[in-house]
C-alpha atoms as a PDB file:
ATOM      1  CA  UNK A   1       5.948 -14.277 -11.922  1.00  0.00           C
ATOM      2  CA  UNK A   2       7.184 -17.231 -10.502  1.00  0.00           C
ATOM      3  CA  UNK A   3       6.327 -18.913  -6.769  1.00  0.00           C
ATOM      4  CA  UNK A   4       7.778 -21.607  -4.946  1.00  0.00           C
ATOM      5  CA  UNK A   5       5.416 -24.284  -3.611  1.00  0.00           C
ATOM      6  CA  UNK A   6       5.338 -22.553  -0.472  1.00  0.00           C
ATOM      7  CA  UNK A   7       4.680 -19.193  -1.404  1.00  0.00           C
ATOM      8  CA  UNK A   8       1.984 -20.420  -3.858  1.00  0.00           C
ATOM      9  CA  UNK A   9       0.280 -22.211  -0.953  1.00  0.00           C
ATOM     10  CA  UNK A  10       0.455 -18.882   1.365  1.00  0.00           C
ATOM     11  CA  UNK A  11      -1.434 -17.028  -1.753  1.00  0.00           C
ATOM     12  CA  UNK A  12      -4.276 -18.972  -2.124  1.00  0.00           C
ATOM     13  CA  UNK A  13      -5.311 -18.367   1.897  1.00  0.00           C
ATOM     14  CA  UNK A  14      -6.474 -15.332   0.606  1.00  0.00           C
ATOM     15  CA  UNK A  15      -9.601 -14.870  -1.046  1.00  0.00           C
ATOM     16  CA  UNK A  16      -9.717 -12.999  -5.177  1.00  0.00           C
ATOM     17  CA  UNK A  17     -11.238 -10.055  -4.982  1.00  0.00           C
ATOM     18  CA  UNK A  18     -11.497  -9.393  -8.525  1.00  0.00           C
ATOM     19  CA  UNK A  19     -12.982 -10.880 -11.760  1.00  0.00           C
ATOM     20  CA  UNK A  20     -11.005 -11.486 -14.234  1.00  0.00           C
ATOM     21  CA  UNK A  21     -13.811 -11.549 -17.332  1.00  0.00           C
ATOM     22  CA  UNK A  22     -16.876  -9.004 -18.216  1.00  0.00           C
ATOM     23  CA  UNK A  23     -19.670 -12.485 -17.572  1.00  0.00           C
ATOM     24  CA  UNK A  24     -20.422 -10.426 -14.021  1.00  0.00           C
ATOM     25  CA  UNK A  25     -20.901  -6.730 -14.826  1.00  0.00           C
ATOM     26  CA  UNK A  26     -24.547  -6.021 -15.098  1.00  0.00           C
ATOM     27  CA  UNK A  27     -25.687  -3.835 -17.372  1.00  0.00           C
ATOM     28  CA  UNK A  28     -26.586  -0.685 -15.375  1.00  0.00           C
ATOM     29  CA  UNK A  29     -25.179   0.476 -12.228  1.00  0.00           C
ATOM     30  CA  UNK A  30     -25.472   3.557 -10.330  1.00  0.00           C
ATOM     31  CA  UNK A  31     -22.009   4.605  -9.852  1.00  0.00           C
ATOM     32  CA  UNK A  32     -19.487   3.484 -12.196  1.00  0.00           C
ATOM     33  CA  UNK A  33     -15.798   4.333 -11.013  1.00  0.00           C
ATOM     34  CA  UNK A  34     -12.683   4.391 -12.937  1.00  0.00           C
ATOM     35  CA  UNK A  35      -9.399   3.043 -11.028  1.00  0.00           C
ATOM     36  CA  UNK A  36      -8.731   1.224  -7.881  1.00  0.00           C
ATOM     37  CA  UNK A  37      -6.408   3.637  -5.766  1.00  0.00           C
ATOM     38  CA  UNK A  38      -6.925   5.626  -3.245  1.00  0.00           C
ATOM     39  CA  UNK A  39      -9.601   7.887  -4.454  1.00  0.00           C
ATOM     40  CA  UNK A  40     -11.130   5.067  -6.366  1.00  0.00           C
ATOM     41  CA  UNK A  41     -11.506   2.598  -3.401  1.00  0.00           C
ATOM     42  CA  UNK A  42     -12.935   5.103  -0.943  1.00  0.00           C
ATOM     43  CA  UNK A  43     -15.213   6.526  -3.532  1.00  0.00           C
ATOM     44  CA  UNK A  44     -16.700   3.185  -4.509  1.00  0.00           C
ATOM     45  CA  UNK A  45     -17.024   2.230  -0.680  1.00  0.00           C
ATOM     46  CA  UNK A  46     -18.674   5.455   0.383  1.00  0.00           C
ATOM     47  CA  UNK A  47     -20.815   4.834  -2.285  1.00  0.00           C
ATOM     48  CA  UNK A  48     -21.984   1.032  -1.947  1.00  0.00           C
ATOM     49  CA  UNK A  49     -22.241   1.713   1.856  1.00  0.00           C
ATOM     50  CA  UNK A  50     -24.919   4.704   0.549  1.00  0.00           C
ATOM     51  CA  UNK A  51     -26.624   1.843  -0.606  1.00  0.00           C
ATOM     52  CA  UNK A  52     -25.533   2.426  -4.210  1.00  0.00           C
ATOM     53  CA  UNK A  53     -24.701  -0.065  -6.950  1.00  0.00           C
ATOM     54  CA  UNK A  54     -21.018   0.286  -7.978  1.00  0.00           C
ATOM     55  CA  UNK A  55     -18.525  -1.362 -10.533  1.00  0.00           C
ATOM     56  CA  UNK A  56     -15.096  -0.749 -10.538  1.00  0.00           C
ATOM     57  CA  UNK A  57     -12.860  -0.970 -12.747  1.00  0.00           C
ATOM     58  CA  UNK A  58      -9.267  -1.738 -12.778  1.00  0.00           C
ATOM     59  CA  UNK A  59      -6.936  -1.562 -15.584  1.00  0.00           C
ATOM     60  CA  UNK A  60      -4.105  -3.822 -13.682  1.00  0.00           C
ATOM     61  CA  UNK A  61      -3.887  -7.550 -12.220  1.00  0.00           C
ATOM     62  CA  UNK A  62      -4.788  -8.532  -8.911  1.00  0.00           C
ATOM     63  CA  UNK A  63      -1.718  -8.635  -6.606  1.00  0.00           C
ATOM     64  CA  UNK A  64      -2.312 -10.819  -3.100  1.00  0.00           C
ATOM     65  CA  UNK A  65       0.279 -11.284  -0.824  1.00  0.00           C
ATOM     66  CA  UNK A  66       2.981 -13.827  -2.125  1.00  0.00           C
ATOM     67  CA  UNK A  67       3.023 -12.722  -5.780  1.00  0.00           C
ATOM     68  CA  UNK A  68       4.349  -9.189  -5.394  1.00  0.00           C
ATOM     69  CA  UNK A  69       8.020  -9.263  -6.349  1.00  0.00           C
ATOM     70  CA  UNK A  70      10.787  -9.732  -4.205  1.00  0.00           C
ATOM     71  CA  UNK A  71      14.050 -10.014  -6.249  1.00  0.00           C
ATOM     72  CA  UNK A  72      15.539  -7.439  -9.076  1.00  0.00           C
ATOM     73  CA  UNK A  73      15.311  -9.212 -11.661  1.00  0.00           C
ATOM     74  CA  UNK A  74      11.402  -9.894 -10.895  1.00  0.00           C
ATOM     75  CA  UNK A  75      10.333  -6.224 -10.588  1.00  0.00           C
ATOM     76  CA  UNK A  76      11.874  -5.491 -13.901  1.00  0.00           C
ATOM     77  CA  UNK A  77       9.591  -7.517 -15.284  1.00  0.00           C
ATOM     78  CA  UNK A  78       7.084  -5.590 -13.475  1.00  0.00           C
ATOM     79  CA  UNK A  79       7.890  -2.008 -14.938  1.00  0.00           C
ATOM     80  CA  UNK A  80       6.203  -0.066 -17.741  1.00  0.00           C
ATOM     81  CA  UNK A  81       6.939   2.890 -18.930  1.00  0.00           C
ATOM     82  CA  UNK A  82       5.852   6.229 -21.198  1.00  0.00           C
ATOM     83  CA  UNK A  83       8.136   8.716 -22.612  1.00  0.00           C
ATOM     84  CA  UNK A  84       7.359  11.649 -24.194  1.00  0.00           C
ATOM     85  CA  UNK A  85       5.908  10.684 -28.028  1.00  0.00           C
ATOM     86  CA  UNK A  86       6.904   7.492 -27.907  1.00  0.00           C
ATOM     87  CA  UNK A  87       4.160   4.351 -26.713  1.00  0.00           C
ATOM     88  CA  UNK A  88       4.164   2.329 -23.945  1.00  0.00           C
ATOM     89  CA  UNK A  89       7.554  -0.155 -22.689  1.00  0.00           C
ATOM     90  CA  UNK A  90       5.926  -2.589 -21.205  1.00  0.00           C
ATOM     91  CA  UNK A  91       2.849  -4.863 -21.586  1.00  0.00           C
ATOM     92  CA  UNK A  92       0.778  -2.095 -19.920  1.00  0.00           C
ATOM     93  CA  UNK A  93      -0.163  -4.343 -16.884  1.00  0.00           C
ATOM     94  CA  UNK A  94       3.147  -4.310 -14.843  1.00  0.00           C
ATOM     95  CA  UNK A  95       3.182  -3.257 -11.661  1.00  0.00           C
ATOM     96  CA  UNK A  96       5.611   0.362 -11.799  1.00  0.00           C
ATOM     97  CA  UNK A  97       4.164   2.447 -14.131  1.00  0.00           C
ATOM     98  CA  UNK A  98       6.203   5.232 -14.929  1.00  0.00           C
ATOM     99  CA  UNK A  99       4.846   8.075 -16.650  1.00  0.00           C
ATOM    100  CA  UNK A 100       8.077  10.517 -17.917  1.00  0.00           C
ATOM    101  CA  UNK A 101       7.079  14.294 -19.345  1.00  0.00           C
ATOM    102  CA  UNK A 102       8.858  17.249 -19.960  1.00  0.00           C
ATOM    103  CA  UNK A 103       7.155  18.710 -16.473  1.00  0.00           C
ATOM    104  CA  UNK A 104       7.398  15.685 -14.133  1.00  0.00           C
ATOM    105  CA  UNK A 105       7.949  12.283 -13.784  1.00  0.00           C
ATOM    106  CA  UNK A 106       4.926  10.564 -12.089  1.00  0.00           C
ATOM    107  CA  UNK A 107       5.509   6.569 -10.831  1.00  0.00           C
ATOM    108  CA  UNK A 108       1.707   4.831 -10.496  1.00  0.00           C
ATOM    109  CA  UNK A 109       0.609   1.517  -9.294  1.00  0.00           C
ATOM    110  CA  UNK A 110      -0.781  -0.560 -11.877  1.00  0.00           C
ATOM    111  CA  UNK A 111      -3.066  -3.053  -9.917  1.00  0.00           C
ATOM    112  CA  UNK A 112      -5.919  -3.655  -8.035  1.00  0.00           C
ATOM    113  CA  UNK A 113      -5.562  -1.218  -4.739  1.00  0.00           C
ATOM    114  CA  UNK A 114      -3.748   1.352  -7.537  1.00  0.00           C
ATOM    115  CA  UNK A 115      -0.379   3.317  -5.817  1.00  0.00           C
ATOM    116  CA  UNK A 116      -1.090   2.041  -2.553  1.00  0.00           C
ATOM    117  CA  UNK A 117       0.663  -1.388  -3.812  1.00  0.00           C
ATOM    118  CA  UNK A 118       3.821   0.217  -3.882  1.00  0.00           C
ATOM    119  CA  UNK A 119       3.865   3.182  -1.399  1.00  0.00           C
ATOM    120  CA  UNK A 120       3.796   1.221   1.430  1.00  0.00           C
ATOM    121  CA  UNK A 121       1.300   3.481   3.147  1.00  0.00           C
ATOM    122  CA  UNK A 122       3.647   7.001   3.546  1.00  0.00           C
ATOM    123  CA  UNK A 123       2.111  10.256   3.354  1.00  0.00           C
ATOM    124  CA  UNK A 124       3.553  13.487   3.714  1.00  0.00           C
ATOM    125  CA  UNK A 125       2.488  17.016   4.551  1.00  0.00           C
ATOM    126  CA  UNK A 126       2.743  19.314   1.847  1.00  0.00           C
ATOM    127  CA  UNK A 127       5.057  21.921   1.395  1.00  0.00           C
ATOM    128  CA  UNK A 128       3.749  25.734   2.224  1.00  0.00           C
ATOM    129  CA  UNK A 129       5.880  26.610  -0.699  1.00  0.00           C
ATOM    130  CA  UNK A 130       4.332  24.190  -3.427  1.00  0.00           C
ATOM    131  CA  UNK A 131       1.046  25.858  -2.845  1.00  0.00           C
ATOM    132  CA  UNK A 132       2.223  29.351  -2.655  1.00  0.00           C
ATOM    133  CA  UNK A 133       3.409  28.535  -6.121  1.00  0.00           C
ATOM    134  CA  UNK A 134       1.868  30.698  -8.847  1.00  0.00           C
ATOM    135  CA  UNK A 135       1.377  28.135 -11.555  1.00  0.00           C
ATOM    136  CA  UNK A 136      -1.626  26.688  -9.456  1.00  0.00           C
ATOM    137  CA  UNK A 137      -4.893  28.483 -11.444  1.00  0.00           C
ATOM    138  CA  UNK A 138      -6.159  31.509  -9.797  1.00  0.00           C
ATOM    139  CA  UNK A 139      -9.438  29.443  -8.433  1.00  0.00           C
ATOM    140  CA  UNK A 140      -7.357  26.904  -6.311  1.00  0.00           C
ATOM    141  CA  UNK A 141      -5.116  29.534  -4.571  1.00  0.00           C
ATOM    142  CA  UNK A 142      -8.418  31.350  -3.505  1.00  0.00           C
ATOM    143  CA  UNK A 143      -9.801  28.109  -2.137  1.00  0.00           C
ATOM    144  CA  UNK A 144      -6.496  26.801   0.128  1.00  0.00           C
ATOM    145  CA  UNK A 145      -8.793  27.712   3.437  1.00  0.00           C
ATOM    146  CA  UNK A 146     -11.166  25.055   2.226  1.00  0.00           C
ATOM    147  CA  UNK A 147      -8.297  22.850   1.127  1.00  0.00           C
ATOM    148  CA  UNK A 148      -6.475  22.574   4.594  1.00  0.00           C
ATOM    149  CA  UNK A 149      -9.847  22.063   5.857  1.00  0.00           C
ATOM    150  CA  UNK A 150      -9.960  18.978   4.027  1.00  0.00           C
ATOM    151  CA  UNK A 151      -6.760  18.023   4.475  1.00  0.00           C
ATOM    152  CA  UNK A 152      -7.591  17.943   8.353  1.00  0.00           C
ATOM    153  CA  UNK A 153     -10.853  16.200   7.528  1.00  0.00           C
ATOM    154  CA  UNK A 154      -8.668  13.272   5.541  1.00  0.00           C
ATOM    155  CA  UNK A 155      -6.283  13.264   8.383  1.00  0.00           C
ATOM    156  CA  UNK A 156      -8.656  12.930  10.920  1.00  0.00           C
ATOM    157  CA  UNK A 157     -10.578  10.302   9.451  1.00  0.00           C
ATOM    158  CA  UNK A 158      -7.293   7.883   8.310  1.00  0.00           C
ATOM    159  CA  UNK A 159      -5.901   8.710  11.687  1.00  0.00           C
ATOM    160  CA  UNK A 160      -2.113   8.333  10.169  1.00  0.00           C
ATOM    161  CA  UNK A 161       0.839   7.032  12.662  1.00  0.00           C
ATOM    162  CA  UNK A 162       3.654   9.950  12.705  1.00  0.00           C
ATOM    163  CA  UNK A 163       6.767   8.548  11.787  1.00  0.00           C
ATOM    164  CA  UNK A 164       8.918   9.137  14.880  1.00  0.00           C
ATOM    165  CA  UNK A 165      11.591  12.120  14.615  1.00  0.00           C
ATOM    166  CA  UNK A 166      14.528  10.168  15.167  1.00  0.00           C
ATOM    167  CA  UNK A 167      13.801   6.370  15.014  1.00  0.00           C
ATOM    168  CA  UNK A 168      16.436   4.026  16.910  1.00  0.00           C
ATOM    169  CA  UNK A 169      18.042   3.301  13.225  1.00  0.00           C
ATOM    170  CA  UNK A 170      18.739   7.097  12.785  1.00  0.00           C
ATOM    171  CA  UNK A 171      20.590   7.111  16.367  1.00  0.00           C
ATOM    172  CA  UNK A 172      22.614   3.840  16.002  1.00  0.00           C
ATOM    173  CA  UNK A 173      23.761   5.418  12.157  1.00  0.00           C
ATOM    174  CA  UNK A 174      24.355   8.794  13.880  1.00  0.00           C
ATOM    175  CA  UNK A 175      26.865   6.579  16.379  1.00  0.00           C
ATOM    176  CA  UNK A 176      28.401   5.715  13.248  1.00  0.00           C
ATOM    177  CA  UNK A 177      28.469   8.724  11.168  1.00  0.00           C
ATOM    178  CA  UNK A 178      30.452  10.163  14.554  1.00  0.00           C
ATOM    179  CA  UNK A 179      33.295   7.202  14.491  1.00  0.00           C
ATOM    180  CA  UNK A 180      34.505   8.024  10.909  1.00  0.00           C
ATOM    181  CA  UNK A 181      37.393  10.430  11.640  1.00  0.00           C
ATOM    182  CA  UNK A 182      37.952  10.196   7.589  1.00  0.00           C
ATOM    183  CA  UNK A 183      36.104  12.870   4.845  1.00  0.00           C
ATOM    184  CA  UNK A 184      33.040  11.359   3.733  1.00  0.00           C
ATOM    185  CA  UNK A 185      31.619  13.262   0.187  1.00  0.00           C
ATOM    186  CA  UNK A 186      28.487  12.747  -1.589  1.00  0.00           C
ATOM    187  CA  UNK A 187      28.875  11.824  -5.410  1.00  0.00           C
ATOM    188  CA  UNK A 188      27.671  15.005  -6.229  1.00  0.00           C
ATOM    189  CA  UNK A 189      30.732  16.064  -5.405  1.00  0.00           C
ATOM    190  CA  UNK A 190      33.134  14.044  -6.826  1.00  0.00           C
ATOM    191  CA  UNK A 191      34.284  15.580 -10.050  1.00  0.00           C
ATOM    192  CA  UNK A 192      34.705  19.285  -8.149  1.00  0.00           C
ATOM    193  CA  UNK A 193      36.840  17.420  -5.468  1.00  0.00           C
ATOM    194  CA  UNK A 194      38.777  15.968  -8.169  1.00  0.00           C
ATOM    195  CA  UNK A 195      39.530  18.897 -10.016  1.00  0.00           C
ATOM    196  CA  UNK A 196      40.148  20.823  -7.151  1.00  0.00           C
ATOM    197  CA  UNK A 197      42.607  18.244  -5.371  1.00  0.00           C
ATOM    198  CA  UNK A 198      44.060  17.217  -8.896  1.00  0.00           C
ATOM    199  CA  UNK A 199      43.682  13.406  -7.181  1.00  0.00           C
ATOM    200  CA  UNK A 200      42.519  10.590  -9.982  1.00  0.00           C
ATOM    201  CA  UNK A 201      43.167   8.273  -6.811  1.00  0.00           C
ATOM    202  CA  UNK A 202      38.818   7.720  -5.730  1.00  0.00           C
ATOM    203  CA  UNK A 203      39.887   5.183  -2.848  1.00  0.00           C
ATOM    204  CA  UNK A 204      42.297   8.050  -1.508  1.00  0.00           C
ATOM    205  CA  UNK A 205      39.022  10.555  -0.830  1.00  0.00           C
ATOM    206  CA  UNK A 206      35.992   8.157  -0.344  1.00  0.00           C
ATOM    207  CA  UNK A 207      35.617   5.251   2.455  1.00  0.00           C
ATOM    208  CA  UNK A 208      32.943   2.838   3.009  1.00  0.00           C
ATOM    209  CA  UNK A 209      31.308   2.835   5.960  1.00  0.00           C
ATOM    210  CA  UNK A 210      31.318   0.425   8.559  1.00  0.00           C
ATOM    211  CA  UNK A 211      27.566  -0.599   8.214  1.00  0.00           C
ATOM    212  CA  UNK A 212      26.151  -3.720   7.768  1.00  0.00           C
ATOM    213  CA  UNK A 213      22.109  -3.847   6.877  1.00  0.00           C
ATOM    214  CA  UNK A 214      20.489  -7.551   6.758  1.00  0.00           C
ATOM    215  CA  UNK A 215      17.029  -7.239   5.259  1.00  0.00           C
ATOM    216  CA  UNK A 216      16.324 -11.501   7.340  1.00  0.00           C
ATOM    217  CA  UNK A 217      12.721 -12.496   6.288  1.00  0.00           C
ATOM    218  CA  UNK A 218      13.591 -14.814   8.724  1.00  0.00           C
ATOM    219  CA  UNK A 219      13.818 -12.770  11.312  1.00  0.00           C
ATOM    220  CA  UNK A 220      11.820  -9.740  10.615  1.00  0.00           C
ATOM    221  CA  UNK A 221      14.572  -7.248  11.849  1.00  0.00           C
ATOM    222  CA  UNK A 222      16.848  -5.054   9.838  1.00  0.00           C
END
């Protein structure tokens, strides 16, 4: 992945937290943990704060700030990804690891720090209705008393920022969504609208709106 002078510079401020080679794992630890992510991390520093000796280990790379990639045709390089019977696209190290089943489609980090590389820190509450499902197992839907409860025990220790209910951006787009006087239709919706109106003419039923979105490093606004 390639840097400018600049960028490169602005990396090495910050210290490597990882080794790259096997010369410093010891022989014998006391906890041994698996993956970097969420789960990982906070195991393995509960753990060495217990007093405990830990190694973890991390399938993917080391990202620190600089090297992460900014343009499109960077983070393809940085995607893997598994389909059903068939191996691995990828290298196995990129960053986006997608994982495609017949079930669900599941997008991992693949680095040191695991999916919070590329989640930017976002959680959600979870649905009532995902947990009233029946395909849980019998065992877990007896236990969802003891699963909020942890859920408020998470929350309270992470102490999460709610994302305001209707940011400044939403407003100003609102403002804009009101101005267009013309019919504005999802893509979804295209072919019905087409059949329905017998009109091949796209530009005669869909408008661009009048929004303009600068993404200014420079300037750290949007």
């Amino acid at each position: 992945m390639g840097q400018t002078p600049s960028a490169q510079a602005h990396t090495k401020k910050f210290p490597v937290l990882s080794e790259k080679d096997s010369e410093p794992i010891a022989g014998q630890y006391d906890v041994v943990i698996v993956g970097s992510g969420y789960g990982g991390a906070i195991a393995a520093c509960r753990s060495a704060r217990a007093g405990k000796s830990v190694c973890l280990l991390e399938r993917g790379r080391e990202f620190r700030p600089g090297e992460f990639p900014e343009q499109f045709a960077a983070v393809r390089q940085q995607v893997q990804l598994k389909l059903p019977g068939l191996d691995y696209e990828g290298k196995g190290l990129e960053l986006y690891d997608f994982v495609v089943s017949d079930d669900i489609t599941v997008l991992r980090g693949c680095g040191l720090g695991g999916s919070s590389l590329i989640n930017a820190g976002v959680a959600m509450d979870t649905d009532p209705r995902v947990l009233r499902d029946d395909s849980w197992p019998q065992d877990f839907q007896q236990d969802l008393f003891n699963f909020k409860d942890d859920i408020k025990r998470a929350t309270d220790m992470l102490k999460p920022t709610p994302y305001p209910h209707e940011p400044e951006k939403f407003k100003e787009l609102k403002k804009v969504a009101q101005g267009i006087q013309k019919q504005v239709l999802d893509i979804e919706d295209m072919d019905s609208v087409l059949r329905r109106t017998k009109n091949t003419q796209l530009d005669k039923i869909c408008y661009k709106a009048p929004v303009f979105i600068n993404f200014d490093n420079n300037t750290g606004k949007m």
